[in-house]
N, C-alpha and C. Protein backbone atom coordinates (compact mmCIF):
# COMPACT_ATOMS: atom_id res chain seq x y z
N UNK A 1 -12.73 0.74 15.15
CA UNK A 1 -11.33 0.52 14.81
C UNK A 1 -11.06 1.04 13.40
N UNK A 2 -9.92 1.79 13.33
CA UNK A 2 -9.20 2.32 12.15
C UNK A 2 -8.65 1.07 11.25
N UNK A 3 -9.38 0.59 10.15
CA UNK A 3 -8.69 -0.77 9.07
C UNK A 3 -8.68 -0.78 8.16
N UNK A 4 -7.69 -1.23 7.25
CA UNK A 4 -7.87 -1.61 5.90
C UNK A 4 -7.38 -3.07 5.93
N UNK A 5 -7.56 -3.30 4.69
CA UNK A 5 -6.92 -4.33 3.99
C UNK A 5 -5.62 -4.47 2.87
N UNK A 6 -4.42 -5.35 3.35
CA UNK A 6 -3.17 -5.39 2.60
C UNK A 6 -2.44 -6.59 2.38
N UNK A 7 -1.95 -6.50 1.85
CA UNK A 7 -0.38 -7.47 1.51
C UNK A 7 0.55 -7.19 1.80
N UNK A 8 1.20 -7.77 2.72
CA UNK A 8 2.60 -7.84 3.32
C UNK A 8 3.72 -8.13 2.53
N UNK A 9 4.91 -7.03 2.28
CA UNK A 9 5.97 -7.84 1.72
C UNK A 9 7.16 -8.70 2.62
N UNK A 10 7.90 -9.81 2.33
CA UNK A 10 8.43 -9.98 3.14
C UNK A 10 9.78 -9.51 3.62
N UNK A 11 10.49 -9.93 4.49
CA UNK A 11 11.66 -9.21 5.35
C UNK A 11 12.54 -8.50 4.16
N UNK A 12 12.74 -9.61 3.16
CA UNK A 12 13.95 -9.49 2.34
C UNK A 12 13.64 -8.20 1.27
N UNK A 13 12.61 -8.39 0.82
CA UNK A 13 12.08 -7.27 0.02
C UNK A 13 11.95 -6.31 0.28
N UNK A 14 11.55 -5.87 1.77
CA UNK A 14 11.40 -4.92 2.41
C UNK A 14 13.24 -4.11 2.65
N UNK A 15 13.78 -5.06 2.86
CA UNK A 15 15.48 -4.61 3.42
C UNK A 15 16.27 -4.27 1.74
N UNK A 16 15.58 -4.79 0.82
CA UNK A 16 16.25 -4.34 -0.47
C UNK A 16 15.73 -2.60 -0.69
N UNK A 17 14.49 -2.77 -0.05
CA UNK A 17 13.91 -1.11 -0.95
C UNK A 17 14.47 -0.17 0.29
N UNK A 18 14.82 -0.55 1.60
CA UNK A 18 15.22 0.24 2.58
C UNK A 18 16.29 0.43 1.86
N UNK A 19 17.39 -0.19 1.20
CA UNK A 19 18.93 0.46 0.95
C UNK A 19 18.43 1.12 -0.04
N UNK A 20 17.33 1.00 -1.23
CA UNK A 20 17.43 1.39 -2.37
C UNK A 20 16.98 3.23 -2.14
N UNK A 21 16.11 3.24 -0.81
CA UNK A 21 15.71 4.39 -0.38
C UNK A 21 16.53 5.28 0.50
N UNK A 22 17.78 4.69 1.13
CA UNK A 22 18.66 5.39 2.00
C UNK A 22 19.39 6.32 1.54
N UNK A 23 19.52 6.37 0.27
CA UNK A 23 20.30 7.81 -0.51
C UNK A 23 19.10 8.90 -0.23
N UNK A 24 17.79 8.53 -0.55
CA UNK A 24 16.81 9.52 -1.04
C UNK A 24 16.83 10.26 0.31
N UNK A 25 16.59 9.59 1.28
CA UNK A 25 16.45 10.33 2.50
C UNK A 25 17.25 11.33 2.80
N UNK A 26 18.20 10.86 2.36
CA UNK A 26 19.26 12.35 2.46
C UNK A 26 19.40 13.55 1.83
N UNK A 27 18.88 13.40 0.82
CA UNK A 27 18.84 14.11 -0.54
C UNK A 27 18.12 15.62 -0.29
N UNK A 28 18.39 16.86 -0.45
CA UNK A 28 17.62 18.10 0.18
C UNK A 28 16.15 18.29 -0.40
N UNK A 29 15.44 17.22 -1.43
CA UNK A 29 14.25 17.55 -1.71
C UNK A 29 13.62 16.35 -0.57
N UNK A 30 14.09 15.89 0.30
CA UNK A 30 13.89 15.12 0.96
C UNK A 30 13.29 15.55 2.91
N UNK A 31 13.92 16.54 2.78
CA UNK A 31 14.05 17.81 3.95
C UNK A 31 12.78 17.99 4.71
N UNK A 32 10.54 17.93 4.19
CA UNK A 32 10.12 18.19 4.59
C UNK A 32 9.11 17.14 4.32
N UNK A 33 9.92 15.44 3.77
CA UNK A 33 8.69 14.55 4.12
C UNK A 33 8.76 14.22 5.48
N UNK A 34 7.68 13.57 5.32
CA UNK A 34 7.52 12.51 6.58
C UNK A 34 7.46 11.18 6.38
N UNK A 35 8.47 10.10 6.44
CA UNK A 35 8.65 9.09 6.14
C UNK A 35 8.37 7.98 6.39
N UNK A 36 7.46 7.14 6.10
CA UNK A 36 6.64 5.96 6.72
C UNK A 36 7.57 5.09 7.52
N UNK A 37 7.24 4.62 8.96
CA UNK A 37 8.02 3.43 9.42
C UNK A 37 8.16 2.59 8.37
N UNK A 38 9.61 1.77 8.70
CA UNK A 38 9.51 0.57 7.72
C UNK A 38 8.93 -0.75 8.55
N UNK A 39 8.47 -0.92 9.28
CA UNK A 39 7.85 -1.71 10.05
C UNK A 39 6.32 -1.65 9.74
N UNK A 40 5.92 -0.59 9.01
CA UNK A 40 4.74 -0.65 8.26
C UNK A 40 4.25 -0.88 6.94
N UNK A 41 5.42 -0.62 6.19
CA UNK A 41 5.09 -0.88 5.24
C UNK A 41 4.66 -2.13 4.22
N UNK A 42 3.53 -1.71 3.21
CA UNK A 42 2.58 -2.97 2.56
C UNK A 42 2.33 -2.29 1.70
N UNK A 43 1.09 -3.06 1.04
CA UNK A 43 0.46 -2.52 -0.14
C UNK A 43 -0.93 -2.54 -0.08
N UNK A 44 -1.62 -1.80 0.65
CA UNK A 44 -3.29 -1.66 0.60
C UNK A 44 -4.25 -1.74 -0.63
N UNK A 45 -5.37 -2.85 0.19
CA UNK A 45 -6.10 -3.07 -1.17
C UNK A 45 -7.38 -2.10 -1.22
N UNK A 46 -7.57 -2.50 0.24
CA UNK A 46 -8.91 -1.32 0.58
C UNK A 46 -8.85 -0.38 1.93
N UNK A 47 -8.64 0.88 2.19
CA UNK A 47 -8.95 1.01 3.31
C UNK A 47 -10.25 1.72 3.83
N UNK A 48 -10.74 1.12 4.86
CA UNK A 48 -12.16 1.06 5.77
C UNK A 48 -12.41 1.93 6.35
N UNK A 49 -11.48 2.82 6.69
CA UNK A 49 -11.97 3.42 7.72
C UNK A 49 -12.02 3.16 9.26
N UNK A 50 -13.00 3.87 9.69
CA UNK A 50 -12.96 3.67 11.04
C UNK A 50 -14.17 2.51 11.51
N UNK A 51 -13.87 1.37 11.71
CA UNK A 51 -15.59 -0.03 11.57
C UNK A 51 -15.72 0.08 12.75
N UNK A 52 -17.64 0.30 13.17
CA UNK A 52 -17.61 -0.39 14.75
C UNK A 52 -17.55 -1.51 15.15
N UNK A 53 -16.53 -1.94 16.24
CA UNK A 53 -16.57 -3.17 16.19
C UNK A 53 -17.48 -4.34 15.95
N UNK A 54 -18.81 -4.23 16.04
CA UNK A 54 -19.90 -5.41 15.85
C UNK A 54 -19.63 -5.76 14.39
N UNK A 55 -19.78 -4.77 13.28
CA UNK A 55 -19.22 -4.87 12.03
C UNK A 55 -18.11 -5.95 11.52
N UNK A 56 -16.93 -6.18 12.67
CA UNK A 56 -15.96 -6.63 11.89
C UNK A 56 -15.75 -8.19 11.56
N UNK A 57 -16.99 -8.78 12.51
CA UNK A 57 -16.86 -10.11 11.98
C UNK A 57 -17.41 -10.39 10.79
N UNK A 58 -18.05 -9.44 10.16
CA UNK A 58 -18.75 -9.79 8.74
C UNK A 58 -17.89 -9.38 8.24
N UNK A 59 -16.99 -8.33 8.06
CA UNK A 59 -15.66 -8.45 7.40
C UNK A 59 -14.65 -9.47 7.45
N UNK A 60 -14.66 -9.82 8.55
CA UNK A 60 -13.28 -11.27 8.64
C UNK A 60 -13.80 -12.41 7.64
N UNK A 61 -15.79 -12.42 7.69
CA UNK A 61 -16.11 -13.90 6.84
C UNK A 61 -16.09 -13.41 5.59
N UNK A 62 -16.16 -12.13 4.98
CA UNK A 62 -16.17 -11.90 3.50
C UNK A 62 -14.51 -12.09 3.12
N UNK A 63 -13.40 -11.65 4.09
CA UNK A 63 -12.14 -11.48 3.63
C UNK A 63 -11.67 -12.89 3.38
N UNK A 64 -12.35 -14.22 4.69
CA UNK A 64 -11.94 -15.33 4.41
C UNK A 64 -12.22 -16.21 3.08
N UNK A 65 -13.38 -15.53 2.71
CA UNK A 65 -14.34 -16.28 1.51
C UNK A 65 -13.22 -15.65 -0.11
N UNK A 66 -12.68 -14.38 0.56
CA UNK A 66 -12.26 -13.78 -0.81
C UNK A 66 -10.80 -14.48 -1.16
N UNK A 67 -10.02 -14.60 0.10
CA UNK A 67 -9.07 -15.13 0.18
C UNK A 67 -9.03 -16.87 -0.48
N UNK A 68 -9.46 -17.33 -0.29
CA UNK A 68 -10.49 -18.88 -0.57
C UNK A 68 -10.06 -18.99 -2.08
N UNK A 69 -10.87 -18.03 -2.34
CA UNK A 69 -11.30 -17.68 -4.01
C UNK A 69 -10.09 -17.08 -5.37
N UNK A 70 -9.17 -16.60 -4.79
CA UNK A 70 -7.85 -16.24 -5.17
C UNK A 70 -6.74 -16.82 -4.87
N UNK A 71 -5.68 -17.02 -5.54
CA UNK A 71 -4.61 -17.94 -5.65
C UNK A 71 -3.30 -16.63 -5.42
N UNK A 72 -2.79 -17.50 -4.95
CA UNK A 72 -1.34 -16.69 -4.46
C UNK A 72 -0.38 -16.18 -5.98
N UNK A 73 0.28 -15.23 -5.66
CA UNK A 73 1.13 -14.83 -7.06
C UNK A 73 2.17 -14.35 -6.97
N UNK A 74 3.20 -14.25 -7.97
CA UNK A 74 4.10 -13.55 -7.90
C UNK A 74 4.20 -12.14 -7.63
N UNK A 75 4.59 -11.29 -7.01
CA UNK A 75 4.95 -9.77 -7.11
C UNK A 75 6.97 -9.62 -7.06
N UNK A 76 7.08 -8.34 -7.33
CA UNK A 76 8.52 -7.82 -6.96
C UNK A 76 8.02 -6.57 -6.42
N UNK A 77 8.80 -5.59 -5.66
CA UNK A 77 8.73 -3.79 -5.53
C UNK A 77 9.43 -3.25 -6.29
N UNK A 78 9.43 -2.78 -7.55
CA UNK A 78 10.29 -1.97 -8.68
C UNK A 78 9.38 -0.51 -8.83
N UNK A 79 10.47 0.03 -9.40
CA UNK A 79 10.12 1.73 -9.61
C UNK A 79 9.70 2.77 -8.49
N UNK A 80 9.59 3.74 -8.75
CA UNK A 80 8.97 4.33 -8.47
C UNK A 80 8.17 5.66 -8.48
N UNK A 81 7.19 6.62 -7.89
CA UNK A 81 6.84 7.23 -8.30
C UNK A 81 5.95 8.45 -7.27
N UNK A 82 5.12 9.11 -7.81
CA UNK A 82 4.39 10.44 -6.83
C UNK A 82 2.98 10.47 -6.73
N UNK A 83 2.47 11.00 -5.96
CA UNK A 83 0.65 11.54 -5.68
C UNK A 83 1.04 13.20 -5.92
N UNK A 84 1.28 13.60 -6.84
CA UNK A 84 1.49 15.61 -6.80
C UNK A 84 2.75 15.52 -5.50
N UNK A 85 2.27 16.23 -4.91
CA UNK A 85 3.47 17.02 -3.63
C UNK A 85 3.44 16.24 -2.49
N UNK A 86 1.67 14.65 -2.56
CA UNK A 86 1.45 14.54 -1.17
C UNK A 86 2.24 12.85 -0.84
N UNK A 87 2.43 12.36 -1.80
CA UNK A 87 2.75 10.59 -1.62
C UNK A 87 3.90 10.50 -2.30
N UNK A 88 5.29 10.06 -1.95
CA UNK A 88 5.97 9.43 -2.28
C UNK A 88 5.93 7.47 -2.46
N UNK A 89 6.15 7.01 -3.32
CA UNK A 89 5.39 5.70 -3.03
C UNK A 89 6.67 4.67 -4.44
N UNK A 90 6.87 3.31 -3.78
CA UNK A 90 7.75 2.52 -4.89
C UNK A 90 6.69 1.73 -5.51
N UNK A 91 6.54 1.13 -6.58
CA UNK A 91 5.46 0.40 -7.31
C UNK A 91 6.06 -0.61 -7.19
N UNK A 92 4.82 -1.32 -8.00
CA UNK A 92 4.67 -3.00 -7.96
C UNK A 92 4.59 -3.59 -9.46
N UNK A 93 5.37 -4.85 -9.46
CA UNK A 93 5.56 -5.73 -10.96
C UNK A 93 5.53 -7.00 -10.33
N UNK A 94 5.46 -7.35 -11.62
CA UNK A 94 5.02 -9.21 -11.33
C UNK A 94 3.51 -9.07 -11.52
N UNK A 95 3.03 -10.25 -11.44
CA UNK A 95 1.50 -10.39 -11.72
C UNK A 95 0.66 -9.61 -10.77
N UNK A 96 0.60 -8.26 -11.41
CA UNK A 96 -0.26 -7.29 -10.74
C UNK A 96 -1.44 -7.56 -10.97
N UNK A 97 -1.65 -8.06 -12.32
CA UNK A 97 -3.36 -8.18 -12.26
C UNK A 97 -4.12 -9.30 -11.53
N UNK A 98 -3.47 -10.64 -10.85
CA UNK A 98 -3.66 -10.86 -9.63
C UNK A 98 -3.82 -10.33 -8.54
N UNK A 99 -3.49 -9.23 -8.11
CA UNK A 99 -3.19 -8.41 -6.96
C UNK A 99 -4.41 -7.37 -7.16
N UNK A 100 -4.58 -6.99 -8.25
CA UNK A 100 -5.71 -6.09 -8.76
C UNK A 100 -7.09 -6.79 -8.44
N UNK A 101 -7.18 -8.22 -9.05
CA UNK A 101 -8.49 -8.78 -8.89
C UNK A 101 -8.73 -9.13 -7.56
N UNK A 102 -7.51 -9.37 -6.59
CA UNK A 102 -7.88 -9.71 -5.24
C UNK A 102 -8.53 -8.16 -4.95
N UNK A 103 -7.44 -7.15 -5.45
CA UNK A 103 -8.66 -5.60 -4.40
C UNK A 103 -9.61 -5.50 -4.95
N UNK A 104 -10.23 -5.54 -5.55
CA UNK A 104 -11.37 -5.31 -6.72
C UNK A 104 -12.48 -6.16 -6.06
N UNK A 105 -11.55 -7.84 -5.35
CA UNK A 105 -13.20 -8.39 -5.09
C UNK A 105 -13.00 -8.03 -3.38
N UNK A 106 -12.39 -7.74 -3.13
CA UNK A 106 -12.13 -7.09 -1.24
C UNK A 106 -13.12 -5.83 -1.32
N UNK A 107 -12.94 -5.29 -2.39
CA UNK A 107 -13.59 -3.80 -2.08
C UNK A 107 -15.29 -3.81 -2.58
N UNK A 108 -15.19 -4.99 -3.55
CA UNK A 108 -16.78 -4.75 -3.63
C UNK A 108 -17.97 -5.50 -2.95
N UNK A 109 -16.82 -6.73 -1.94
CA UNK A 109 -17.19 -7.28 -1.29
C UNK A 109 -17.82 -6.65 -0.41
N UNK A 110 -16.29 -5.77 0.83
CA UNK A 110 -17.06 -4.53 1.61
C UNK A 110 -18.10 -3.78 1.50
N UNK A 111 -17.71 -3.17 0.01
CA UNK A 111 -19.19 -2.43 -0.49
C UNK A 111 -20.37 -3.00 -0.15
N UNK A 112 -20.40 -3.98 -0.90
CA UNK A 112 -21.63 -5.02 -0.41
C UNK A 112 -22.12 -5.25 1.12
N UNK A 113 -20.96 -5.18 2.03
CA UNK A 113 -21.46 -5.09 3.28
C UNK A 113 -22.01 -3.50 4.23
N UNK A 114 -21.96 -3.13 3.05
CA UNK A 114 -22.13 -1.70 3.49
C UNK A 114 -21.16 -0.44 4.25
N UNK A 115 -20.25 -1.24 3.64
CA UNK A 115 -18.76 -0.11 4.33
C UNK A 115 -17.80 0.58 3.43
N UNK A 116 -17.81 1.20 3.24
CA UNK A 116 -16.98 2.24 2.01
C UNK A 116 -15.66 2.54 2.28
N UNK A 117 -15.14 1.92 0.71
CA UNK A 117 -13.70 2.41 0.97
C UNK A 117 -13.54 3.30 0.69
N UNK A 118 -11.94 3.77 0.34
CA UNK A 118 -11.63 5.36 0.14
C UNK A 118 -12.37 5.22 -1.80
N UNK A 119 -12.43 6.66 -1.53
CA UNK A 119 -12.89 7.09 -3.28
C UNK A 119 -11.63 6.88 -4.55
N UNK A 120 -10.30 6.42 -4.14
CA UNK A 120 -9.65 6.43 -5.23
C UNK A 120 -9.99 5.38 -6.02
N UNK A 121 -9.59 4.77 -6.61
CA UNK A 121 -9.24 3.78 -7.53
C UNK A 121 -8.11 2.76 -7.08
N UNK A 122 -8.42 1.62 -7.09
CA UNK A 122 -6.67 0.50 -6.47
C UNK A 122 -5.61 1.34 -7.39
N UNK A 123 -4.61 1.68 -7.07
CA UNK A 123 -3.71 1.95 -7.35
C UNK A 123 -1.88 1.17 -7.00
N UNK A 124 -1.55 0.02 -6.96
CA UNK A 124 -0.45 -0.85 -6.58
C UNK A 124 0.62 0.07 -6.10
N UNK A 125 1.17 0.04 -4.96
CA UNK A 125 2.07 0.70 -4.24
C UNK A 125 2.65 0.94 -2.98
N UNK A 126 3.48 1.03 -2.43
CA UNK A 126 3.84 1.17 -1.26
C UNK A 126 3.96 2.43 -0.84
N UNK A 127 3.44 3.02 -0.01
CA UNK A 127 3.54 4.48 0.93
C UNK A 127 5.21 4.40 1.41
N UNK A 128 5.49 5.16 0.84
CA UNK A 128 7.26 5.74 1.33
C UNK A 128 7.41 6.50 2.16
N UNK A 129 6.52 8.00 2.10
CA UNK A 129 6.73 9.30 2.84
C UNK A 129 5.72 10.41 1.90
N UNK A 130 5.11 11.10 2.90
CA UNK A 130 4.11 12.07 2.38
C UNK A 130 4.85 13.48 2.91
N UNK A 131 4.34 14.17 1.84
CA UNK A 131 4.67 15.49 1.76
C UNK A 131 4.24 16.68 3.34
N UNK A 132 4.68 17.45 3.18
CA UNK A 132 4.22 18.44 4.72
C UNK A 132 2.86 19.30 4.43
N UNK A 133 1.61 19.73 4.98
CA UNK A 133 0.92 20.21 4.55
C UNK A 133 0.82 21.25 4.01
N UNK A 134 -0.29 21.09 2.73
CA UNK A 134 -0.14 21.83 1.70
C UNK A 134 -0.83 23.53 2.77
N UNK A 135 -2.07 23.42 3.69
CA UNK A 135 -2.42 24.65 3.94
C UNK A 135 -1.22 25.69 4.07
N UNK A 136 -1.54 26.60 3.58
CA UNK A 136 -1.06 27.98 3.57
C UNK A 136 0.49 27.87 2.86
N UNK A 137 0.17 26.95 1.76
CA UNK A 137 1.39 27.21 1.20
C UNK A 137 1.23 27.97 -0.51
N UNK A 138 2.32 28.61 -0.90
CA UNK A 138 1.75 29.22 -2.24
C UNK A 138 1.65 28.26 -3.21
N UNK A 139 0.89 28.56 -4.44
CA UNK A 139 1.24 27.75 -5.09
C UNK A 139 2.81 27.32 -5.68
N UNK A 140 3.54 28.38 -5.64
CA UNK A 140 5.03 28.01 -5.77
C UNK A 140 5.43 27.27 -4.84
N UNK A 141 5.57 27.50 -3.87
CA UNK A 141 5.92 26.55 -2.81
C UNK A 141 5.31 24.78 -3.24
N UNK A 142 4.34 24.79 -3.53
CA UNK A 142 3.30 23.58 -3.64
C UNK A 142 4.10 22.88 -5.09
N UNK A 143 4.21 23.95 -5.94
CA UNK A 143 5.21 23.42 -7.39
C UNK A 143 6.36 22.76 -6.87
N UNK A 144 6.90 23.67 -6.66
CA UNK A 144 8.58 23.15 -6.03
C UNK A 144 8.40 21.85 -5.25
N UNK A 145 7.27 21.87 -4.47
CA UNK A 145 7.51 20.40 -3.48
C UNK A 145 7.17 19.30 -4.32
N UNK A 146 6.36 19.62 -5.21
CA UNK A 146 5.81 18.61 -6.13
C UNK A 146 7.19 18.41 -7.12
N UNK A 147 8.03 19.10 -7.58
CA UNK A 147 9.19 18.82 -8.29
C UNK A 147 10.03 18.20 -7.68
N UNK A 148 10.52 18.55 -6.45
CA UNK A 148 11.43 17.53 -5.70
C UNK A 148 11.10 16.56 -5.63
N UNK A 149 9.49 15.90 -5.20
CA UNK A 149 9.28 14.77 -5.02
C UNK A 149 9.68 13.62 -6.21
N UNK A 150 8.96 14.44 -7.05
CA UNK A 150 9.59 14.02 -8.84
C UNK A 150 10.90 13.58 -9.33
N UNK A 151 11.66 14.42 -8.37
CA UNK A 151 13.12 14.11 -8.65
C UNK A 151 13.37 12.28 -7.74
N UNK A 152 12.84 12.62 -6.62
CA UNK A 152 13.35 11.56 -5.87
C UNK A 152 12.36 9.97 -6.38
N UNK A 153 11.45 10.13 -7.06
CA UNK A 153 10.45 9.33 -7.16
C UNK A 153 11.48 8.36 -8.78
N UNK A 154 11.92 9.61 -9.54
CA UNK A 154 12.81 9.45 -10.83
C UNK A 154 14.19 8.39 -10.21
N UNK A 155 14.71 8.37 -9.05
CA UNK A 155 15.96 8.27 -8.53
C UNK A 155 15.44 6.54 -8.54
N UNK A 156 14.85 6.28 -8.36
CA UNK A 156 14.24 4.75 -7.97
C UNK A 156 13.29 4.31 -9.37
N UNK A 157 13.39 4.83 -10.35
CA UNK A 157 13.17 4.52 -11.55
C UNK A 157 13.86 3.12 -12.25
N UNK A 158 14.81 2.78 -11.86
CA UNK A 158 15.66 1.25 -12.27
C UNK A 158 15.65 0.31 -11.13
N UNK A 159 14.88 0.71 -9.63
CA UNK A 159 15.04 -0.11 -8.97
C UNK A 159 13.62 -1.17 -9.07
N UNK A 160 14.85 -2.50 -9.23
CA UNK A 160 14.12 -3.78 -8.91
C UNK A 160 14.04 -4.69 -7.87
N UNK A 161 13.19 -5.19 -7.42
CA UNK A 161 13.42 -5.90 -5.82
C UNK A 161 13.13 -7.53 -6.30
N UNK A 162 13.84 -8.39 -5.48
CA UNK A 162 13.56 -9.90 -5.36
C UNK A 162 11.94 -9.84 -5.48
N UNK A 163 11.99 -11.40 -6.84
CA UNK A 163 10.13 -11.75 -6.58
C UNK A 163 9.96 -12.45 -5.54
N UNK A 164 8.89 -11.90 -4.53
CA UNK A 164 8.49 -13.06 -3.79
C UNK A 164 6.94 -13.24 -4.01
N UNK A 165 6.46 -14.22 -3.01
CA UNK A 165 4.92 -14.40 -3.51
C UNK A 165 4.14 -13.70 -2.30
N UNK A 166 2.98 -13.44 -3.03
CA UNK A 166 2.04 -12.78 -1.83
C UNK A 166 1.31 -13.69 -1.64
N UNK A 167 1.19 -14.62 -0.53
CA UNK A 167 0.49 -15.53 -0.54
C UNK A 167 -0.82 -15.38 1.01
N UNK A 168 -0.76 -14.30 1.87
CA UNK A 168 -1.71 -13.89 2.66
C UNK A 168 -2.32 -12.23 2.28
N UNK A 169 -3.91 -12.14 2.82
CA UNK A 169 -4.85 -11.12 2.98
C UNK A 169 -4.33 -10.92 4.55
N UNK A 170 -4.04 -9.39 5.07
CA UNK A 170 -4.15 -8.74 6.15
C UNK A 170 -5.58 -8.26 6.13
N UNK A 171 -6.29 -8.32 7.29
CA UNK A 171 -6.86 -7.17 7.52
C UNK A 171 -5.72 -6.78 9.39
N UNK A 172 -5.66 -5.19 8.67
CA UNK A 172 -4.62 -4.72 9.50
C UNK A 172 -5.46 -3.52 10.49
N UNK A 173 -5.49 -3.41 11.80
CA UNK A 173 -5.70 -1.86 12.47
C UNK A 173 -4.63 -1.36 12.12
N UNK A 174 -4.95 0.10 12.11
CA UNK A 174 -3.86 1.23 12.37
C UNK A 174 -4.04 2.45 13.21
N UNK A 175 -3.44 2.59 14.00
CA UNK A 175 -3.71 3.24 15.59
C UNK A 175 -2.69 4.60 14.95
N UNK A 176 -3.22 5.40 15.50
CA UNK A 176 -2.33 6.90 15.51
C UNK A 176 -2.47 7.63 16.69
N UNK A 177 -1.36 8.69 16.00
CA UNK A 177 -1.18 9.35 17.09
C UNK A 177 0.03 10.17 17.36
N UNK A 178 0.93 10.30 18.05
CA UNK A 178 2.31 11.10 17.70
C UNK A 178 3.34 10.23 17.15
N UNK A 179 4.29 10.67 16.12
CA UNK A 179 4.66 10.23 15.25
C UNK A 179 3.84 9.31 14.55
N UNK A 180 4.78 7.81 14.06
CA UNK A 180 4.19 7.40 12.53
C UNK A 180 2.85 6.62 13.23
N UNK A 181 2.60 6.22 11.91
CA UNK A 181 1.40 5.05 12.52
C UNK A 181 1.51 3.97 13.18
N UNK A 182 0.86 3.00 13.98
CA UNK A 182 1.48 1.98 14.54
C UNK A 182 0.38 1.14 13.65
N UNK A 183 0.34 -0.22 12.90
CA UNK A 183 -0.10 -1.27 12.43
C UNK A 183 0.20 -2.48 12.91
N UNK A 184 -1.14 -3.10 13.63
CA UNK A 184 -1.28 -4.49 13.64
C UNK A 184 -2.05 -5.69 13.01
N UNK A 185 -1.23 -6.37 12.58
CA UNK A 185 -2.42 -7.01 11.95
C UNK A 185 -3.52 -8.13 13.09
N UNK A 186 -4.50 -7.83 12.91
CA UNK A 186 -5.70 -8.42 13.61
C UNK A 186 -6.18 -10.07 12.94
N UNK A 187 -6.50 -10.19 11.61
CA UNK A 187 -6.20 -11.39 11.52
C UNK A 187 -5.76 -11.42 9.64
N UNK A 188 -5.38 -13.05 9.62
CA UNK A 188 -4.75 -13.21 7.97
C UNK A 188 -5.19 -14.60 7.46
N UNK A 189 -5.33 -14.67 6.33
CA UNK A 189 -6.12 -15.61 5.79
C UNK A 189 -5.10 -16.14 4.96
N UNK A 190 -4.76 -17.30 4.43
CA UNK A 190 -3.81 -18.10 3.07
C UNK A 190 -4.37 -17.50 2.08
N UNK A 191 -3.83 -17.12 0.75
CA UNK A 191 -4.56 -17.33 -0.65
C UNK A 191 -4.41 -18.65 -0.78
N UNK A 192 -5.64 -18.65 -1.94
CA UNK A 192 -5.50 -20.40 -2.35
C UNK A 192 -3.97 -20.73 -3.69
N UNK A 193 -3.55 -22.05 -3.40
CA UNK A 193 -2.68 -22.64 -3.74
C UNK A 193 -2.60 -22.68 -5.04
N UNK A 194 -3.54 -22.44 -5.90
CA UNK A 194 -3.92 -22.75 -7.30
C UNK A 194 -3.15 -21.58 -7.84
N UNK A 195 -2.70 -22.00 -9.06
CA UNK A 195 -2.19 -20.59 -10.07
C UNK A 195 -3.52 -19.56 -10.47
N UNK A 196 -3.02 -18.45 -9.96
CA UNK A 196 -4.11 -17.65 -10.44
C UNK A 196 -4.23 -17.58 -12.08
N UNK A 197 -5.36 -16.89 -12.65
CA UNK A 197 -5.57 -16.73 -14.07
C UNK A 197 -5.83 -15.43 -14.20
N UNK A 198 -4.94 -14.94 -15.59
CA UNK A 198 -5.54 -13.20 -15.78
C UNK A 198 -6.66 -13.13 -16.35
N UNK A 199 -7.80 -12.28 -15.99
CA UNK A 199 -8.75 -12.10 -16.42
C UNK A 199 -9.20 -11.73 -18.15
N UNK A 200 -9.70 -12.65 -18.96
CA UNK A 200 -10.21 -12.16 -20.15
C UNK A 200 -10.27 -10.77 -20.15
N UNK A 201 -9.88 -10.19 -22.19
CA UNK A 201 -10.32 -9.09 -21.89
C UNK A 201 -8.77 -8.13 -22.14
């Protein structure tokens, strides 16, 4: 199974960044993304890959143990911003470094179980719409797409969304195939009730 791990925002938050994004879509640097369902959208802490299933119950007991161990927090969806030409994406405020220490111990947890996440770095964000592929494009072409995105990423620069709390771990499948992705979540754990603390330092 194709999985990662995320945080769900809820209805309301989600329906604020849909209006805040309905200009962009229209907009002609807008012309050759591909735009994430909004029925998918979250904020990934780790993603897995493809696990064989025998694997995933040692993931469900590390995610429950991590979940346990972390306290629920504030977030909002404000700003936004780019990956070069390939990710359009809105960011995250409110107590991110809560949100940070939950991926940080999700991913080294996994590690520990011997399953590798992707090579980036946590990065806080929501997937908006990715760019069209770069093969066989010039590098001008590749500039220009990377500038438009820039423009539209700038357009959502003052947008702020309602705080709500993130108070569950997804581990989510994601099935593909023609058009967008389809995401279910498989199972979800509470954070704990306690105020989280920012890490010394």
């Amino acid at each position: 199974m194709r999985l990662f791990v995320a945080v769900l925002p809820p209805v309301a938050a989600v329906q604020e960044l849909v209006d805040a994004v309905a200009p962009l879509r229209a907009a002609p640097e807008a012309e050759r993304l591909r735009w994430s369902g909004v029925e998918g959208w979250h904020l990934t802490l780790a993603f897995l890959g493809e696990l064989p299933v025998p694997e995933v119950p040692a993931v469900e007991e590390l995610l429950g143990r991590v979940a346990a161990g972390h306290g629920a927090h504030r977030l909002r969806l404000a700003g936004g911003g780019c990956f070069g030409d390939r990710v359009l994406w809105a960011g995250v405020a409110g107590e991110v470094w809560a949100l940070r220490q939950l991926a940080e111990a999700v991913r080294g947890g996994v590690n520990e179980l011997g399953v590798e996440t992707d090579q980036y770095g946590f990065h806080p964000h929501l997937t908006l719409a990715r760019g069209g592929s770069a093969h066989g494009q010039r590098r001008a072409e590749r500039r220009a797409a990377a500038g438009g995105m820039q423009v539209l990423a700038e357009r959502l620069a003052d947008f702020r969304g309602v705080e709500w709390e993130a108070a569950e771990l997804h581990l989510v499948r994601s099935e593909q195939g023609f058009g967008a992705s389809r995401y279910t979540t498989l199972r979800k754990w509470p954070l704990a009730r306690w105020e989280a603390q920012p890490s010394e330092g």
